[in-house]
Protein backbone atom coordinates (compact mmCIF):
# COMPACT_ATOMS: atom_id res chain seq x y z
CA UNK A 1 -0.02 -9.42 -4.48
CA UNK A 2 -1.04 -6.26 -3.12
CA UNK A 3 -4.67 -4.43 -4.16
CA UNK A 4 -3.79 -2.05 -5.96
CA UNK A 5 -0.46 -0.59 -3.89
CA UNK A 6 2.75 -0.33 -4.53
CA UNK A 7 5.93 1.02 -2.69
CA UNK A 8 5.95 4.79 -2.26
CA UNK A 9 7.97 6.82 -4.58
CA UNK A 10 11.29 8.31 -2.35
CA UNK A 11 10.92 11.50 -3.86
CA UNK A 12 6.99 11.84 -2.77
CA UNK A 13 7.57 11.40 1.22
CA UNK A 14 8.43 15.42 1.81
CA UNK A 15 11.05 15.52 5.16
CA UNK A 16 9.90 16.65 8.43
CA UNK A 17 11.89 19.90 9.72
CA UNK A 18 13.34 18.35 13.26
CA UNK A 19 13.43 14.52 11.98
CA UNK A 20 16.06 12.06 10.60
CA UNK A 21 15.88 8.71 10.09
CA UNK A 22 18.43 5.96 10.58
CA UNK A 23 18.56 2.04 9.68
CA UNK A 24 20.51 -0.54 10.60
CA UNK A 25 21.04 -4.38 9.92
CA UNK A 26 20.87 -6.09 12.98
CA UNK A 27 20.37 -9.67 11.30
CA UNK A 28 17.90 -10.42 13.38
CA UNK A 29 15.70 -12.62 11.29
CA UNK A 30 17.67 -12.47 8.08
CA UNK A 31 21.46 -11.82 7.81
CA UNK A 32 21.56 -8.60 5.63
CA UNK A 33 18.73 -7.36 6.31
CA UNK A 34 17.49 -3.35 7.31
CA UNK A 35 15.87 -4.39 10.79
CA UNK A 36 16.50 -1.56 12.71
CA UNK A 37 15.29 2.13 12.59
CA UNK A 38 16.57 5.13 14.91
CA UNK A 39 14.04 8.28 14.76
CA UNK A 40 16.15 11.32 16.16
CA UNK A 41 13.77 14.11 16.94
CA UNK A 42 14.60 17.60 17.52
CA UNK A 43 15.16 19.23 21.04
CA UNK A 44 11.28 20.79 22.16
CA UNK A 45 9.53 18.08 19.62
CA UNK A 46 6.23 16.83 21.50
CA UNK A 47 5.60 12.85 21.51
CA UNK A 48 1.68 11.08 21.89
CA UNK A 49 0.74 7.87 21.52
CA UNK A 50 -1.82 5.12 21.79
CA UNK A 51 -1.10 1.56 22.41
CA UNK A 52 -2.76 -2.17 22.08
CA UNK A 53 -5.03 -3.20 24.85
CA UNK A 54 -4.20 -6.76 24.36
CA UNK A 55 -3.18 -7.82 28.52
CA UNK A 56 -0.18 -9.39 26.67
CA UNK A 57 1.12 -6.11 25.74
CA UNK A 58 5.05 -6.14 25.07
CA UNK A 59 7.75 -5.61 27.05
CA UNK A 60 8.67 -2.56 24.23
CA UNK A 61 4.92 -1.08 24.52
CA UNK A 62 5.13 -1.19 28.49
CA UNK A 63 8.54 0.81 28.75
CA UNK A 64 7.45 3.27 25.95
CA UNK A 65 3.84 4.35 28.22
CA UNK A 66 6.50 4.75 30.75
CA UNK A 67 9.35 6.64 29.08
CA UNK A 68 6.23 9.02 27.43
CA UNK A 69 5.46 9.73 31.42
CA UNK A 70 8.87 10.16 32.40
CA UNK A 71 10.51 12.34 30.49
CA UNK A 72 10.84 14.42 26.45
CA UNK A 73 11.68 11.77 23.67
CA UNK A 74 14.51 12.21 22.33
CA UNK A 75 14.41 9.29 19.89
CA UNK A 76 12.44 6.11 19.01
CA UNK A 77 14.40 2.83 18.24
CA UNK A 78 12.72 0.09 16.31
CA UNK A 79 13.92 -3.21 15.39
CA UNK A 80 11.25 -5.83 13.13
CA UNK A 81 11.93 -9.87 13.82
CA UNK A 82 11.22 -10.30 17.16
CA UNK A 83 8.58 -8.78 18.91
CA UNK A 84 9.80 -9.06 22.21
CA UNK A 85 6.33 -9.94 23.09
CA UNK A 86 5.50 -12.98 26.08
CA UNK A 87 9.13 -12.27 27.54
CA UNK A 88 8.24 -11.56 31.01
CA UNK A 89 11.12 -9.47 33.51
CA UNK A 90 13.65 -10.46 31.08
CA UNK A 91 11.83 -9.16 27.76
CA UNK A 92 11.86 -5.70 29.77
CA UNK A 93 15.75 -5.92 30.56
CA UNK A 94 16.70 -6.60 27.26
CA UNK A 95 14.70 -3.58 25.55
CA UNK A 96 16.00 -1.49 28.48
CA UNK A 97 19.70 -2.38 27.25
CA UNK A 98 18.58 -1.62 23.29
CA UNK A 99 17.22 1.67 25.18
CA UNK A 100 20.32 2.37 27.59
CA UNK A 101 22.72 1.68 24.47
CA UNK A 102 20.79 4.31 21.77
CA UNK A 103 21.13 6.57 24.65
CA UNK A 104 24.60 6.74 25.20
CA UNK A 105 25.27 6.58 21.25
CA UNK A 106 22.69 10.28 21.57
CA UNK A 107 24.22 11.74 24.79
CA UNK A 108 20.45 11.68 26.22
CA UNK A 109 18.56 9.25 29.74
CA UNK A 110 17.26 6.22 28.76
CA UNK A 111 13.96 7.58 29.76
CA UNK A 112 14.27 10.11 26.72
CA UNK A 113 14.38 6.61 24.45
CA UNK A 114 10.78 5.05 23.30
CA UNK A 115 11.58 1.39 21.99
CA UNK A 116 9.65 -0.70 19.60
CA UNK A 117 9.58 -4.26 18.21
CA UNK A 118 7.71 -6.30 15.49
CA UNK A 119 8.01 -10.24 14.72
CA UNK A 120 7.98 -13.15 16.48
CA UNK A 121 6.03 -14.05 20.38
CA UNK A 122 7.36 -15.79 22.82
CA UNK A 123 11.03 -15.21 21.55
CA UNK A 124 13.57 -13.48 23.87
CA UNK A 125 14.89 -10.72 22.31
CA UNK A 126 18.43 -10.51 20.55
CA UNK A 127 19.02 -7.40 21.96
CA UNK A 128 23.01 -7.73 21.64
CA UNK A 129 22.68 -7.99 17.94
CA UNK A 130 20.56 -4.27 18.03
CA UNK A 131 22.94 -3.02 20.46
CA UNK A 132 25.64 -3.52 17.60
CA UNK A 133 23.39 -2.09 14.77
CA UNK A 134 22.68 0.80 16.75
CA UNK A 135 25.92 2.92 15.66
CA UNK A 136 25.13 2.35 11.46
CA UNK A 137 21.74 3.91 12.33
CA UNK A 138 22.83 6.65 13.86
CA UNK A 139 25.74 7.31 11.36
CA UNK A 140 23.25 7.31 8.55
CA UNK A 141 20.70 9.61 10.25
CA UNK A 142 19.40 11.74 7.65
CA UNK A 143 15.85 13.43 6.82
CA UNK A 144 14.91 12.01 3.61
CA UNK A 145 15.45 7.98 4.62
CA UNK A 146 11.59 8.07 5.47
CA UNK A 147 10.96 5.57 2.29
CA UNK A 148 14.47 3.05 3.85
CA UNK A 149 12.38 3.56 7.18
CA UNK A 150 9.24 2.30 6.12
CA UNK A 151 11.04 -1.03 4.60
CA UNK A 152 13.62 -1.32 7.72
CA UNK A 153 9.70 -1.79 9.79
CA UNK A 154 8.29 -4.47 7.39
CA UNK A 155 7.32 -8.40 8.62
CA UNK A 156 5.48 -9.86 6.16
CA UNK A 157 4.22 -7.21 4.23
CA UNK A 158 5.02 -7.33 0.72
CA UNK A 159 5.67 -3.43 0.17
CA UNK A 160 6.69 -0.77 2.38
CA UNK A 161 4.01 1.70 3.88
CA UNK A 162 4.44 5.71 4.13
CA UNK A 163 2.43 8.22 2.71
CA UNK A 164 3.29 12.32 3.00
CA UNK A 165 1.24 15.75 3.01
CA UNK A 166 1.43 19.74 3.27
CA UNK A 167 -0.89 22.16 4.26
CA UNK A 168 -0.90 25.59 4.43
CA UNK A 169 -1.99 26.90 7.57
CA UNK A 170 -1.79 30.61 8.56
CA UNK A 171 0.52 31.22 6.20
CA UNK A 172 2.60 28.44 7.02
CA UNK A 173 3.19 25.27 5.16
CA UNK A 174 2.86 22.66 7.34
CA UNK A 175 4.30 19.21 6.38
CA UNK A 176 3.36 15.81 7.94
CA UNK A 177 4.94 12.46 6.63
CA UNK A 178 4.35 9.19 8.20
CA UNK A 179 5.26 5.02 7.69
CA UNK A 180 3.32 2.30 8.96
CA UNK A 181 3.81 -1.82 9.07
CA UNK A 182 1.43 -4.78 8.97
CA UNK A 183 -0.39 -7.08 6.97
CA UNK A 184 -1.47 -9.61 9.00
CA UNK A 185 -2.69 -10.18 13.13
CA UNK A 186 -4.52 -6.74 12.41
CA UNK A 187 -7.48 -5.95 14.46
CA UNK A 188 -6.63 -2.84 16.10
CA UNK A 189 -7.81 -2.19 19.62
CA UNK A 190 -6.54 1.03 19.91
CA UNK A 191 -3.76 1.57 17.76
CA UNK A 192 -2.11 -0.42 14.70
CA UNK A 193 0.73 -3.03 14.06
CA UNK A 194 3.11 0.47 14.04
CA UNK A 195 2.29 3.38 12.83
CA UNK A 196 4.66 6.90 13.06
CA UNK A 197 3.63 10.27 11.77
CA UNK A 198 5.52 13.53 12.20
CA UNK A 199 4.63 17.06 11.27
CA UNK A 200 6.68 20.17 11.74
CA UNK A 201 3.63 22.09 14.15
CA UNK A 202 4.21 22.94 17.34
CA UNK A 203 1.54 21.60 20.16
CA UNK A 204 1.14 20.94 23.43
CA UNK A 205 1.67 17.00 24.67
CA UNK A 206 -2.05 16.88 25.86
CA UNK A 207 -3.86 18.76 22.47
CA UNK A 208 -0.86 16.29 20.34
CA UNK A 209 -2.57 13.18 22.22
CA UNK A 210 -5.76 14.21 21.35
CA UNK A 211 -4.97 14.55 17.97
CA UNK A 212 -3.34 11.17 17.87
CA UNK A 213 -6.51 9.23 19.50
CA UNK A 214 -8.80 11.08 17.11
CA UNK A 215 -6.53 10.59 13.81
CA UNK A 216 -6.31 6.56 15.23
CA UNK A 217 -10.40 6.29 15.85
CA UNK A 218 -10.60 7.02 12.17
CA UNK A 219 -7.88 4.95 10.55
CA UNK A 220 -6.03 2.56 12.17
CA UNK A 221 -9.38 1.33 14.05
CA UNK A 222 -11.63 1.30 11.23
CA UNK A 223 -9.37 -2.02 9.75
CA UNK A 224 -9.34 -5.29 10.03
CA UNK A 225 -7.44 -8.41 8.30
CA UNK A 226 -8.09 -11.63 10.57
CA UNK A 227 -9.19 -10.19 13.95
CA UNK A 228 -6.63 -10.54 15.89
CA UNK A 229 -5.31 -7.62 18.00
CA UNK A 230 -1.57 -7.85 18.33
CA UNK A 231 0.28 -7.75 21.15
CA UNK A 232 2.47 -4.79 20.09
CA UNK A 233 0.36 -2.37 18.23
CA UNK A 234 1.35 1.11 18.96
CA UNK A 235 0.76 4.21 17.39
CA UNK A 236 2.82 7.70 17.10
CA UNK A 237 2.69 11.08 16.83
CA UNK A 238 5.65 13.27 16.46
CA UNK A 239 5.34 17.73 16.47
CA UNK A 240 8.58 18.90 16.26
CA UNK A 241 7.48 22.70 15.96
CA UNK A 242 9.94 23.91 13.36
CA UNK A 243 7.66 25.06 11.29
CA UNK A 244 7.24 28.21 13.52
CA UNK A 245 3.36 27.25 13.61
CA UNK A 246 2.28 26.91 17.20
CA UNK A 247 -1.78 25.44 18.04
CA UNK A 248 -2.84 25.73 21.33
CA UNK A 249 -6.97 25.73 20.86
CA UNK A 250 -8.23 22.52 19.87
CA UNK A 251 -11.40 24.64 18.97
CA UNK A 252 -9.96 26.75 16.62
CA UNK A 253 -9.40 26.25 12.97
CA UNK A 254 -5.79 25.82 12.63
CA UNK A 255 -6.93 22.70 14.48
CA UNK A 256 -9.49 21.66 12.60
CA UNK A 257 -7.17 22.52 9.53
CA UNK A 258 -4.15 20.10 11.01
CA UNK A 259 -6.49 17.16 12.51
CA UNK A 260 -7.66 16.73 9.01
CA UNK A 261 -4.94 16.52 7.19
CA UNK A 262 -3.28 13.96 10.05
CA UNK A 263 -6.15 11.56 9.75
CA UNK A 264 -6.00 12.03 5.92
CA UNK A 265 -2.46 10.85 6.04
CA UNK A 266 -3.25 8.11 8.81
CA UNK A 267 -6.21 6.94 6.41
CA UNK A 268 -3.38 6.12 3.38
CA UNK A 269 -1.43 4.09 5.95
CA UNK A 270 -4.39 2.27 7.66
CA UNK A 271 -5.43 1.32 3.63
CA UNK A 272 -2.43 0.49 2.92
CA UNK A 273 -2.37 -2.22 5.78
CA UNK A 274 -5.38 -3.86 4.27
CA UNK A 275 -4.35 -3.58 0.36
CA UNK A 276 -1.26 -5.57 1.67
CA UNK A 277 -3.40 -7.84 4.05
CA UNK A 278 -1.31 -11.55 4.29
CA UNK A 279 -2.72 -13.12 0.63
CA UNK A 280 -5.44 -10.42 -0.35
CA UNK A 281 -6.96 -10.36 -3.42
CA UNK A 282 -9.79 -8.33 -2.76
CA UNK A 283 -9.88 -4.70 -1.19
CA UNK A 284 -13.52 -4.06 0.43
CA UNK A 285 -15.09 -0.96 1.84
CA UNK A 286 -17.91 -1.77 4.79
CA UNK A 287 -19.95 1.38 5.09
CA UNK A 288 -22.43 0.90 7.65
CA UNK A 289 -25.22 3.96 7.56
CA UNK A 290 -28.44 5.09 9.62
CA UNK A 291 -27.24 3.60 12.88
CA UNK A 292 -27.68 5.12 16.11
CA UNK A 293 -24.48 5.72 17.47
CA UNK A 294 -20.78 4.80 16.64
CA UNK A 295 -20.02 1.63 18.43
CA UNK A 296 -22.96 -0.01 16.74
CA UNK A 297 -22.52 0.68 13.31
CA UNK A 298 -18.24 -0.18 13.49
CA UNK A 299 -19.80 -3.31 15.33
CA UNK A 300 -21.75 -4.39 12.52
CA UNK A 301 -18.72 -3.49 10.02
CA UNK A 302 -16.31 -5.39 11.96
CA UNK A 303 -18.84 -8.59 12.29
CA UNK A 304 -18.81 -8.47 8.36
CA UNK A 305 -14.99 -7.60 7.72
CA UNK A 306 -13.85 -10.09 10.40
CA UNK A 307 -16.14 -12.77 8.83
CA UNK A 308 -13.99 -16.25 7.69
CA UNK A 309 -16.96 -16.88 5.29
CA UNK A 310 -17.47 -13.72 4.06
CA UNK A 311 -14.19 -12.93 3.35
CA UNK A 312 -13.51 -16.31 2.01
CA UNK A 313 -16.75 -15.94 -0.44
CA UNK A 314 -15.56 -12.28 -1.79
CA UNK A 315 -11.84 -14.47 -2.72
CA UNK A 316 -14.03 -16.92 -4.49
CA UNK A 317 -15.54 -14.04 -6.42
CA UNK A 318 -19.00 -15.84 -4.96
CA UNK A 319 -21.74 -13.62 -4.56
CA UNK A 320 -23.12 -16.06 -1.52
CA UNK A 321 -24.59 -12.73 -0.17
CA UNK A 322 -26.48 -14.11 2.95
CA UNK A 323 -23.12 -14.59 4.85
CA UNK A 324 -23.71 -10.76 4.97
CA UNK A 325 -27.20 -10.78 6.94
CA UNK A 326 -25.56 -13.43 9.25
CA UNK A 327 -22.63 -11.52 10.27
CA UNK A 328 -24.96 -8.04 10.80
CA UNK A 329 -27.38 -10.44 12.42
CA UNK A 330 -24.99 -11.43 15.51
CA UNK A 331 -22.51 -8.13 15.30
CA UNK A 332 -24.85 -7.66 18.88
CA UNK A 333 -27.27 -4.81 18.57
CA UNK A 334 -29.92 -6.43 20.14
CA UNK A 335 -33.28 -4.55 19.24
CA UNK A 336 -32.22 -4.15 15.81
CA UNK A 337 -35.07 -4.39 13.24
CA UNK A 338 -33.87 -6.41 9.97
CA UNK A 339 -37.16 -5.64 8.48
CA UNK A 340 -35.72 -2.02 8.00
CA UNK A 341 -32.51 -2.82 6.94
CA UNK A 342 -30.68 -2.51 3.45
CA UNK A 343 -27.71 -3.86 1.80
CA UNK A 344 -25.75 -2.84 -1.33
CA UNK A 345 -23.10 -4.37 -3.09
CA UNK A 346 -21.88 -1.19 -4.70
CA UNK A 347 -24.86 -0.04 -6.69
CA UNK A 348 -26.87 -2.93 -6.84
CA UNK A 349 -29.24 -3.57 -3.75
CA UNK A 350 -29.47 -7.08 -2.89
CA UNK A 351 -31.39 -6.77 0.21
CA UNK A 352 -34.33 -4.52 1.37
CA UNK A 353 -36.42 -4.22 4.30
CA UNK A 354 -34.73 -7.51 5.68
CA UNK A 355 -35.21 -9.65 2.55
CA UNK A 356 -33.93 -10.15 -1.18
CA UNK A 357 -34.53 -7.40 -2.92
CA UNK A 358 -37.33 -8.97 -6.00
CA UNK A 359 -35.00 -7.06 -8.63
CA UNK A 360 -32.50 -8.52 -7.39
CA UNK A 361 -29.96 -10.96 -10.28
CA UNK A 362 -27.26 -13.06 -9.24
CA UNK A 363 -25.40 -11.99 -12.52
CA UNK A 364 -25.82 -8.03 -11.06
CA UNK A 365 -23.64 -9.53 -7.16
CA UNK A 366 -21.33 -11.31 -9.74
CA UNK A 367 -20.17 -8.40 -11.60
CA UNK A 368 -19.38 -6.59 -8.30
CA UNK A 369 -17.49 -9.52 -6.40
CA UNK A 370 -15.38 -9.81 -9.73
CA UNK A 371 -13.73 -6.75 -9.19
CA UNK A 372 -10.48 -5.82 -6.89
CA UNK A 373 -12.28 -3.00 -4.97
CA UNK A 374 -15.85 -3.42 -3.72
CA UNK A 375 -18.34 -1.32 -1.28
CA UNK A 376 -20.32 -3.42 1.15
CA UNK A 377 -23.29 -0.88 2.09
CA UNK A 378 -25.24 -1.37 4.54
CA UNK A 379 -28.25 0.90 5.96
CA UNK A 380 -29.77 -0.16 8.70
CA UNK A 381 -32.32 2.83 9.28
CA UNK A 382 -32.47 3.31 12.61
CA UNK A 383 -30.57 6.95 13.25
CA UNK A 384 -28.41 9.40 12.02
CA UNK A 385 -24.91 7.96 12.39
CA UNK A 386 -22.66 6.19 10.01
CA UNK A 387 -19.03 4.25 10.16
CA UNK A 388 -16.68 2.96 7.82
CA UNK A 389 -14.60 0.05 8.17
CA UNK A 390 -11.82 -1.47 5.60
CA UNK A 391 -11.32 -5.37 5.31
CA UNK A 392 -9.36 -7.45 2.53
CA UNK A 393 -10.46 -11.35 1.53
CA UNK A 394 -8.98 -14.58 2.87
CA UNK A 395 -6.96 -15.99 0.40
CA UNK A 396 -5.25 -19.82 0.09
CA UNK A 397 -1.75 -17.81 0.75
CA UNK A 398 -3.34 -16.46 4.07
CA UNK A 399 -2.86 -19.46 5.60
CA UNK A 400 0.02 -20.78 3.83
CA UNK A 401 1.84 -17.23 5.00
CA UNK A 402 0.69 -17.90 8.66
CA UNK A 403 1.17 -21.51 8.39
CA UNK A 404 5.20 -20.54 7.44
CA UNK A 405 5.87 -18.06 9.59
CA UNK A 406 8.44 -18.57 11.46
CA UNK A 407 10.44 -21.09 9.23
């Protein structure tokens, strides 16, 4: 089960002036099932994204980089299942009929359309079976469905993902709402299994995608379930502007004001991923401290949270601690000095200046590792810099999930 999550109360996830939300049941994997979701945005709403880098990027992901290029969104189609991912020419012709279908059902180009798709590689999309879905979603279009939305996106996750905000902001009250999918193949490079967020500000395509990039760098790439970057992980950002609230100065406060309270939002969802994490049991926090830049200190939280025995000691409850030193020992910073590094396990330090710490009791580790949430700290002393990375455990049903997947 989930660490401490559950689905999001309807009634909490405030609508976003300019957006409704539309599901379908394409019975793509499942007969019955909500598979599909149509995201109508209003007319002058301003789109920015970021996308895997994984070279096997899917067909979807490749159209959407070059429907954001070509022309304004209009709407964003997304069907879970398939992922439409390892389908070649013929992957891109099928999402381009999903595309060219949504857009005569809108009145809009297919250019206006950004497609997405969850499930399955190296499956050709049923893109006949969307095509047919695609009028239910757009007769229920409606602004509250953002809680239906965030289940018509799931895979294997065992709850639905969305989290909501408002702000006041000269004057204004500023509301931003978004839903995110994943549990498993989650090592974003990038971006994040998928991930949409609208607010009701008005701004500028190029300020928006530097919004998005920053609000990703500290959420959706500070996670990490199994390492594995998927081939479809793509990340939105919708301002529709009809909150009359226009930013323009990524210096001024406003700004500052709204890029908080984006990444706060994107934060929930990126959590969320991990809480849900294929078979967790454990929910842990890797806060790396004193580095001297960025890159080294998520490098050394990823080596940790990406660790098979690490994360399969923390499901055993096992406070086999050393695992820890390992992983920091080959995360790749190459002059770093172990003789000046620390590491908690919440509040009790287990290792200092690059050896057991002589208070140090076994009992003191197994009190943390008992518990559902746990901080990982480690201080390495060499700067000013710190980074924050969230894993989950390995469980037994990790592999049994993967191991069933697509039967």
């Amino acid at each position: 089960m989930p660490v401490n999550l559950t689905a999001p109360d309807p009634a909490s996830l405030f609508p976003v002036p300019g957006i409704t939300l539309g599901i379908g049941s394409a019975g793509i994997k499942k007969p019955g099932r909500k598979d599909v979701l149509v995201m109508k945005l209003a007319a002058g709403s301003t789109v920015a994204g970021v996308f895997t880098k994984n070279r096997f990027c899917a067909a979807p992901v490749q159209l959407c980089r070059e429907h954001l290029a070509q022309a304004t969104p209009a709407a964003l189609v997304v069907n879970t299942g398939n992922a439409n991912a390892g389908t070649g020419l013929d992957g891109r012709e099928r999402a381009l009929k999903v595309c060219d279908a949504l857009a005569q059902e809108m009145g809009v180009a297919r250019e206006q359309i950004l497609p997405f798709s969850t499930g399955v590689i190296l499956e050709p999309l049923p893109h006949e079976k969307i095509v047919a879905a695609l009028p239910q979603a757009v007769a229920n279009l409606a602004p509250a469905n953002w809680a239906e939305a965030a289940e018509a996106i799931m895979t294997t996750d065992v709850v639905s993902k969305a989290a909501s905000k408002q702000v006041v902001i000269a004057g204004k009250t500023i509301t931003i709402t978004g839903i995110a999918k994943g549990a498993g193949m989650i090592h974003p490079n990038m971006a994040t299994m998928l991930g949409y967020l609208a607010c009701d500000a008005k701004l500028p395509q190029p300020l928006l995608q530097a919004l998005v990039k920053h609000a990703a760098d500290r959420s959706f790439n500070c996670i990490t379930i199994d390492g594995d970057t998927s081939t479809n992980d793509s990340f939105m950002l919708i301002a529709t502007g009809q909150s009359g609230l226009e930013i323009t100065d990524a210096a001024g406060a406003d700004y500052a004001v709204l890029r908080g309270a984006v990444t706060e939002v994107a934060q929930t969802l990126a959590q969320a991923i991990v809480r849900d994490g294929e078979g967790a049991t454990k929910f842990m926090t890797v806060q790396v401290e004193g580095g001297r830049d960025e890159t080294e200190c998520k490098a050394v939280g990823y080596a940790i949270g990406r660790s098979p025995l690490v994360k399969t000691a923390f499901f055993a409850s096992d406070p086999n601690l050393g695992r820890i030193l390992a992983a920091i020992g080959y995360a790749g910073i190459d002059d770093l000095d172990v003789d000046q590094l620390d590491l908690y396990l919440d509040d009790v330090l287990v290792a200092t200046r690059g050896g057991r710490n002589p208070a140090y009791r076994e009992e003191d580790g197994q009190r943390v590792m008992n518990k559902a949430e746990i901080l990982i700290r480690v201080v390495l002393n060499r700067g000013a810099v710190d980074a924050t990375v969230w894993t989950c455990d390995f469980s037994y049903d990790y592999v049994k999930i993967n191991a069933d997947y697509r039967s």
